[in-house]
Protein backbone atom coordinates (compact mmCIF):
# COMPACT_ATOMS: atom_id res chain seq x y z
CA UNK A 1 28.61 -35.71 11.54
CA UNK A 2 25.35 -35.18 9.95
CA UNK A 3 22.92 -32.88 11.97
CA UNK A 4 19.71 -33.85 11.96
CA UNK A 5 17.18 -32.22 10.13
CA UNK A 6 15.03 -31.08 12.81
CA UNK A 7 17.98 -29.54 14.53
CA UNK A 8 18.51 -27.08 11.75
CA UNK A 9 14.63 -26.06 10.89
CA UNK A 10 13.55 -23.62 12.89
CA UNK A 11 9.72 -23.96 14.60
CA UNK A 12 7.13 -22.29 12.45
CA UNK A 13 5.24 -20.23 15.61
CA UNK A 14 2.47 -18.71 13.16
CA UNK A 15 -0.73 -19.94 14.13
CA UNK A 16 -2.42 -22.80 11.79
CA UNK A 17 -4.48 -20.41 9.47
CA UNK A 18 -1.71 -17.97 8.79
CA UNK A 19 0.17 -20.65 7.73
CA UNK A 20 -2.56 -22.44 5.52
CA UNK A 21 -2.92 -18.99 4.15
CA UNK A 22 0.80 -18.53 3.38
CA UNK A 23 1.11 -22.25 1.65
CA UNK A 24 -2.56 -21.26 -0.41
CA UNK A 25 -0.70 -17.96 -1.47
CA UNK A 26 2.42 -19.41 -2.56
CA UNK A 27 0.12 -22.08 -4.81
CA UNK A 28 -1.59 -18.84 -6.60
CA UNK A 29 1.65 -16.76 -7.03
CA UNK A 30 3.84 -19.90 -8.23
CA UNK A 31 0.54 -20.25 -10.67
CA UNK A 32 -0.28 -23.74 -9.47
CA UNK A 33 -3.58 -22.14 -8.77
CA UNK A 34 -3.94 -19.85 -11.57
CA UNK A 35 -6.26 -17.01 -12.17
CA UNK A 36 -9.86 -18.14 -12.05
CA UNK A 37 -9.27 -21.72 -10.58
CA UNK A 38 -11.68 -22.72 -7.46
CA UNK A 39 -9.90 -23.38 -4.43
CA UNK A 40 -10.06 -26.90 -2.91
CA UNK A 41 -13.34 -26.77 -1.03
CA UNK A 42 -13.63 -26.31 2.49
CA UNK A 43 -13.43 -30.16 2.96
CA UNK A 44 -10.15 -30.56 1.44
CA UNK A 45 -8.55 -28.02 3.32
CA UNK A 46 -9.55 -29.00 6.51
CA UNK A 47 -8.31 -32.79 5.78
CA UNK A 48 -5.16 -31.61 3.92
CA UNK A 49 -3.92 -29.18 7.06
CA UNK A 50 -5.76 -31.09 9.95
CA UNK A 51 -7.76 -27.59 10.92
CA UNK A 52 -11.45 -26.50 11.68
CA UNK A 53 -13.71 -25.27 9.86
CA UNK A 54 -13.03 -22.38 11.35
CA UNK A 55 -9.39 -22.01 11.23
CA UNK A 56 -10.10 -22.59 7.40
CA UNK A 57 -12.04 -19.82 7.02
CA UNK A 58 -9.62 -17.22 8.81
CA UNK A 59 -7.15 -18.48 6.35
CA UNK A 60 -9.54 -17.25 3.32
CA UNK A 61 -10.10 -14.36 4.93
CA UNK A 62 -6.44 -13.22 5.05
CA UNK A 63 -6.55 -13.75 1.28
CA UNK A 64 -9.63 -12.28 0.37
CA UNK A 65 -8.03 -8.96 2.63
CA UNK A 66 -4.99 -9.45 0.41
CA UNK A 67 -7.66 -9.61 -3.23
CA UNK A 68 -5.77 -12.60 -3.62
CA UNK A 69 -8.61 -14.45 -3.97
CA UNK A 70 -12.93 -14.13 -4.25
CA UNK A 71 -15.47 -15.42 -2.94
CA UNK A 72 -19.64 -15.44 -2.34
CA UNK A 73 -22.07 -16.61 -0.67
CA UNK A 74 -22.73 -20.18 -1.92
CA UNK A 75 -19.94 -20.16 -4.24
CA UNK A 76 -16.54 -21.77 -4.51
CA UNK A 77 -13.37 -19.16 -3.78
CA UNK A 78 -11.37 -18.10 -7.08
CA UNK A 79 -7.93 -16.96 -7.51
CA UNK A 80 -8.56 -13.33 -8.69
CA UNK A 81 -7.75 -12.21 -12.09
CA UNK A 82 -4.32 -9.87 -12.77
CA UNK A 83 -3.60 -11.15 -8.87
CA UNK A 84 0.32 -10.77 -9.58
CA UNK A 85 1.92 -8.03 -11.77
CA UNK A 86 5.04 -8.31 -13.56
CA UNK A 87 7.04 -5.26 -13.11
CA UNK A 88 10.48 -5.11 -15.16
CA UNK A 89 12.62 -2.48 -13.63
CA UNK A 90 15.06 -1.42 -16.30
CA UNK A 91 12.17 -0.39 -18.24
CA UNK A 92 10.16 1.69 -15.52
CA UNK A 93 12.75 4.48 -14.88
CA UNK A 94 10.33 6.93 -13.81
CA UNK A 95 6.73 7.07 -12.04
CA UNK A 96 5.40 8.63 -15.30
CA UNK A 97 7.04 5.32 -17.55
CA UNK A 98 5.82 3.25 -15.27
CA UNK A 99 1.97 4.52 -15.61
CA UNK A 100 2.01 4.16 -19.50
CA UNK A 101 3.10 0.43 -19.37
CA UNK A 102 0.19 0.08 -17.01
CA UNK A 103 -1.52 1.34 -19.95
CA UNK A 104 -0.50 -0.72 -22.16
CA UNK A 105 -1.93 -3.35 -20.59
CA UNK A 106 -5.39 -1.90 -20.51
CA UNK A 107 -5.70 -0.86 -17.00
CA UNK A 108 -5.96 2.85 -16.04
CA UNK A 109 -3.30 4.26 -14.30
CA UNK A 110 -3.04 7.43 -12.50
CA UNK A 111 -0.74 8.85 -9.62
CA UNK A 112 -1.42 10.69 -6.70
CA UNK A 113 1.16 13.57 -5.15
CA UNK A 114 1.20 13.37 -1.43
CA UNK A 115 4.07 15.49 -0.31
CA UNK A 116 6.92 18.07 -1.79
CA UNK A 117 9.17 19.27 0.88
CA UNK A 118 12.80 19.55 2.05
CA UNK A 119 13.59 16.69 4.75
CA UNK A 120 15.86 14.99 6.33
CA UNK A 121 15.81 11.52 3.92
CA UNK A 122 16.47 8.24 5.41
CA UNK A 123 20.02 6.77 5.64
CA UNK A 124 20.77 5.03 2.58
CA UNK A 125 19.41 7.87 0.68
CA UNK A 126 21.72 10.30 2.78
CA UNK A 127 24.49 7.76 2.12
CA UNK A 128 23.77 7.72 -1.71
CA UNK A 129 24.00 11.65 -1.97
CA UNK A 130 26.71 12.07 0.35
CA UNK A 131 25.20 13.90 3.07
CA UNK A 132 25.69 14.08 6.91
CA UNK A 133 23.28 12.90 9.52
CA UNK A 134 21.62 15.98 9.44
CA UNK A 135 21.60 16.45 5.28
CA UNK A 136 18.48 17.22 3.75
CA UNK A 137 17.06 16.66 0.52
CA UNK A 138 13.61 17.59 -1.75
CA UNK A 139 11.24 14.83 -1.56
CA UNK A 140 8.50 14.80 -3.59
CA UNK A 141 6.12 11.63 -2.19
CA UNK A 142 3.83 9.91 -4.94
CA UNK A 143 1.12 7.16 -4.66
CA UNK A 144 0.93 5.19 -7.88
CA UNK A 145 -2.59 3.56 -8.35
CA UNK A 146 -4.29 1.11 -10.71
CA UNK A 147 -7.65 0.74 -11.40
CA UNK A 148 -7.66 2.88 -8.57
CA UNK A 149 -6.20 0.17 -6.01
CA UNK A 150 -2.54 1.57 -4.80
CA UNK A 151 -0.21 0.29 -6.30
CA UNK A 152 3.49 1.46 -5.32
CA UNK A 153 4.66 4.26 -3.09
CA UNK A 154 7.35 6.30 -4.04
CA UNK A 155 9.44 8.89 -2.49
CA UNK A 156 11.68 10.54 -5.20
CA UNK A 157 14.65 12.58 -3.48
CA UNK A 158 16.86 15.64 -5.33
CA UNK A 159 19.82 17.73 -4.06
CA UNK A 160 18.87 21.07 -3.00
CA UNK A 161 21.57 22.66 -5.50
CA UNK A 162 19.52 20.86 -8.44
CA UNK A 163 15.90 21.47 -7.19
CA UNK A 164 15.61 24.70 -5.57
CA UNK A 165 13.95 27.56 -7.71
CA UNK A 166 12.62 24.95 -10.40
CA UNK A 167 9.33 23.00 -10.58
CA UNK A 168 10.43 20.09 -8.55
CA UNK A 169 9.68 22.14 -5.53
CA UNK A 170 6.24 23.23 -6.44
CA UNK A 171 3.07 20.85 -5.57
CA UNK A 172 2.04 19.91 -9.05
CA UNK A 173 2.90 17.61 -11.53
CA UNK A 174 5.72 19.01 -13.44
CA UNK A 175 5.03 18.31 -17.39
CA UNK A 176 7.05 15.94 -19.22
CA UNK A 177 8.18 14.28 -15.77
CA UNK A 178 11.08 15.34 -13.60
CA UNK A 179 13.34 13.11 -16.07
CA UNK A 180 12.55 15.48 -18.75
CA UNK A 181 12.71 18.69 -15.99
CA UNK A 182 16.57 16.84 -14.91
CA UNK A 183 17.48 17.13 -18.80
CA UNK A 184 16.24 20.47 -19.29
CA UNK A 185 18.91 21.87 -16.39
CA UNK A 186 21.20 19.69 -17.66
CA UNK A 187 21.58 16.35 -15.70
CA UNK A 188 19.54 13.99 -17.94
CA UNK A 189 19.59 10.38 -16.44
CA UNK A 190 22.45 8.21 -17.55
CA UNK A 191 22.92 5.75 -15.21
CA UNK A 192 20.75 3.77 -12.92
CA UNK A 193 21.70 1.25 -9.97
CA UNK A 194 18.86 -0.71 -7.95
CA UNK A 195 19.10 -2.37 -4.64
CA UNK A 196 15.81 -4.59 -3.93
CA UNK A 197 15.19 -5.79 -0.43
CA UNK A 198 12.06 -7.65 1.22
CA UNK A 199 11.01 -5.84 4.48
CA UNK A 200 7.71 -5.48 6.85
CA UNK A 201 6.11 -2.41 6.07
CA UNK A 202 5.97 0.46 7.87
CA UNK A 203 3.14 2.59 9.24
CA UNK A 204 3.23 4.81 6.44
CA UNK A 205 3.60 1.92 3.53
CA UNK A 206 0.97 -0.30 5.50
CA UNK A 207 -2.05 2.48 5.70
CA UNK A 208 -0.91 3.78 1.87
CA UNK A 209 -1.14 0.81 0.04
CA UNK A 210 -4.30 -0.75 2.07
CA UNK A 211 -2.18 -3.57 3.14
CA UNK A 212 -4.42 -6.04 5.11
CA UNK A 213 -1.70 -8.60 6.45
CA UNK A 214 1.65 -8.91 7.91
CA UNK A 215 2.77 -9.95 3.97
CA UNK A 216 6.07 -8.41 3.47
CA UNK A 217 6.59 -5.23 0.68
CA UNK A 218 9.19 -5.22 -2.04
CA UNK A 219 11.91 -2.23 -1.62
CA UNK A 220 13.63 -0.50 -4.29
CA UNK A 221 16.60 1.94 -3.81
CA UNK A 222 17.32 3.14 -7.11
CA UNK A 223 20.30 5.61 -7.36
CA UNK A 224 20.30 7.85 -10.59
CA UNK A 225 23.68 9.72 -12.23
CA UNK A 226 24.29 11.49 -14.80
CA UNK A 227 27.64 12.84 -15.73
CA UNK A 228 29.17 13.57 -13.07
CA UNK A 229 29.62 11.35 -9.63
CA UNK A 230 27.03 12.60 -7.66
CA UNK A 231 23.25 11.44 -8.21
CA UNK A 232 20.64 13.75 -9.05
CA UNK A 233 17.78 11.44 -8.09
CA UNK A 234 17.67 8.94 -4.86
CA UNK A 235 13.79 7.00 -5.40
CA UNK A 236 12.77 4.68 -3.02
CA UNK A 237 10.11 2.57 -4.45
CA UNK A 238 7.69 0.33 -2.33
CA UNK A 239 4.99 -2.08 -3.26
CA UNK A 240 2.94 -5.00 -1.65
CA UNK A 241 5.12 -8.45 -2.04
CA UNK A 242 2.35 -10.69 -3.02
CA UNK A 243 0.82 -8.39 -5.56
CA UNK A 244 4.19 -7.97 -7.37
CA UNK A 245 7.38 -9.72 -8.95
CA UNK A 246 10.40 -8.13 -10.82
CA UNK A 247 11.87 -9.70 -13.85
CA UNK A 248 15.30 -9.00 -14.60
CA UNK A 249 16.89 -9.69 -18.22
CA UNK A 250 20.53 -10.27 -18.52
CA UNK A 251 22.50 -11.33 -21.73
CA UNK A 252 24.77 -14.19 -21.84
């Protein structure tokens, strides 16, 4: 028996500018609207989604709050320039890789250290080194910024029996990166799995990285080994969703 097809969608609750907003931002990060393009005019919108005037400009709002999009006084509203980076993993192994790539690309990069401490880390991170409910870990906490606009939040975990009585526990940047620190004692990176999820940002992720919206953040668990079994660097990675995408390269 076929079901019919209102049966099996479910009722989009969101009120009418969140979700003109969220079909506008899938137009400019699909590139249907690309970088620099006016938006339909205020006209359009309002015919195309049966809204106010209003309601319409809410919508903008949320995108402007997102620097999705620009817009003056007396002017049309533009799709921003740069609004989505392309971020390929396998080449960004470490915070310090992934701020000369942004180089590269002729934006100025810089990071930020928030926190170095021994914690409690969360549970996948506990699960990935093994530990018990009460295990705890280094962290050292970065902010990653561009152009001075935050751009990813990462928390960078060690096992005490690697990281205590070496730089990683100090608050400073360690030179050469703690991938170069990691070889140096003897577990240089080998081997690294991610696991990348979509999720509503917490407190912590939502004040860091200025988010504006209920738009969900990209997570990254990425589980470093070297010789041996055991890691000797847990990373969870965070950045806004509708600022970022990951491209992934596999051979045939």
């Amino acid at each position: 028996m076929t079901v019919p097809q209102a049966e099996t969608e479910a009722v989009d609750r969101r009120s009418l500018h969140e979700r003109i907003a969220a079909d506008l931002r899938d137009d400019i990060m699909s590139g249907e609207l690309a970088p620099g393009a006016n938006l339909p005019s205020t006209a359009r919108l309002k015919e195309r989604f049966d809204a106010s005037n209003a309601t319409v400009q809410k919508a903008l709002q949320l995108l402007k709050e997102e620097s999705l999009v620009v817009g003056r006084a007396g002017a049309a509203v533009t799709v921003r320039e740069h609004r989505q980076r392309t971020v390929r993993p396998a080449a960004l192994t470490t915070p310090g890789r992934w701020l000369a790539e942004a180089a590269k690309h002729g934006t100025h990069a810089r990071s930020a250290l928030r926190e170095v401490a021994e914690v409690i880390p969360p549970a996948d991170v506990r699960a990935a080194f093994g530990l018990p409910a009460d295990g705890t870990a280094l962290l050292r906490a970065q902010l990653l910024l561009i152009d001075d606009e935050p751009a990813e939040l990462a928390h960078c975990y060690y096992p005490l029996d690697i990281a205590r009585g070496t730089a990683l526990t100090e608050r400073r940047r360690i030179k050469g990166g703690a991938t170069a620190l990691l070889t140096e004692l003897g577990h240089p990176p080998r081997h690294s799995v991610d696991r990348v999820s979509a999720r509503i940002p917490t407190q912590e992720q939502y004040q860091a990285l200025r988010l504006t919206s209920g738009t969900p953040v990209l997570r990254t668990l990425r589980v470093v080994h070297s010789d041996g079994e055991a890691p000797v660097e847990v990373t969870v990675m965070v950045k806004a969703g509708h600022l970022y995408e990951l491209q992934y390269e596999f051979e045939a």
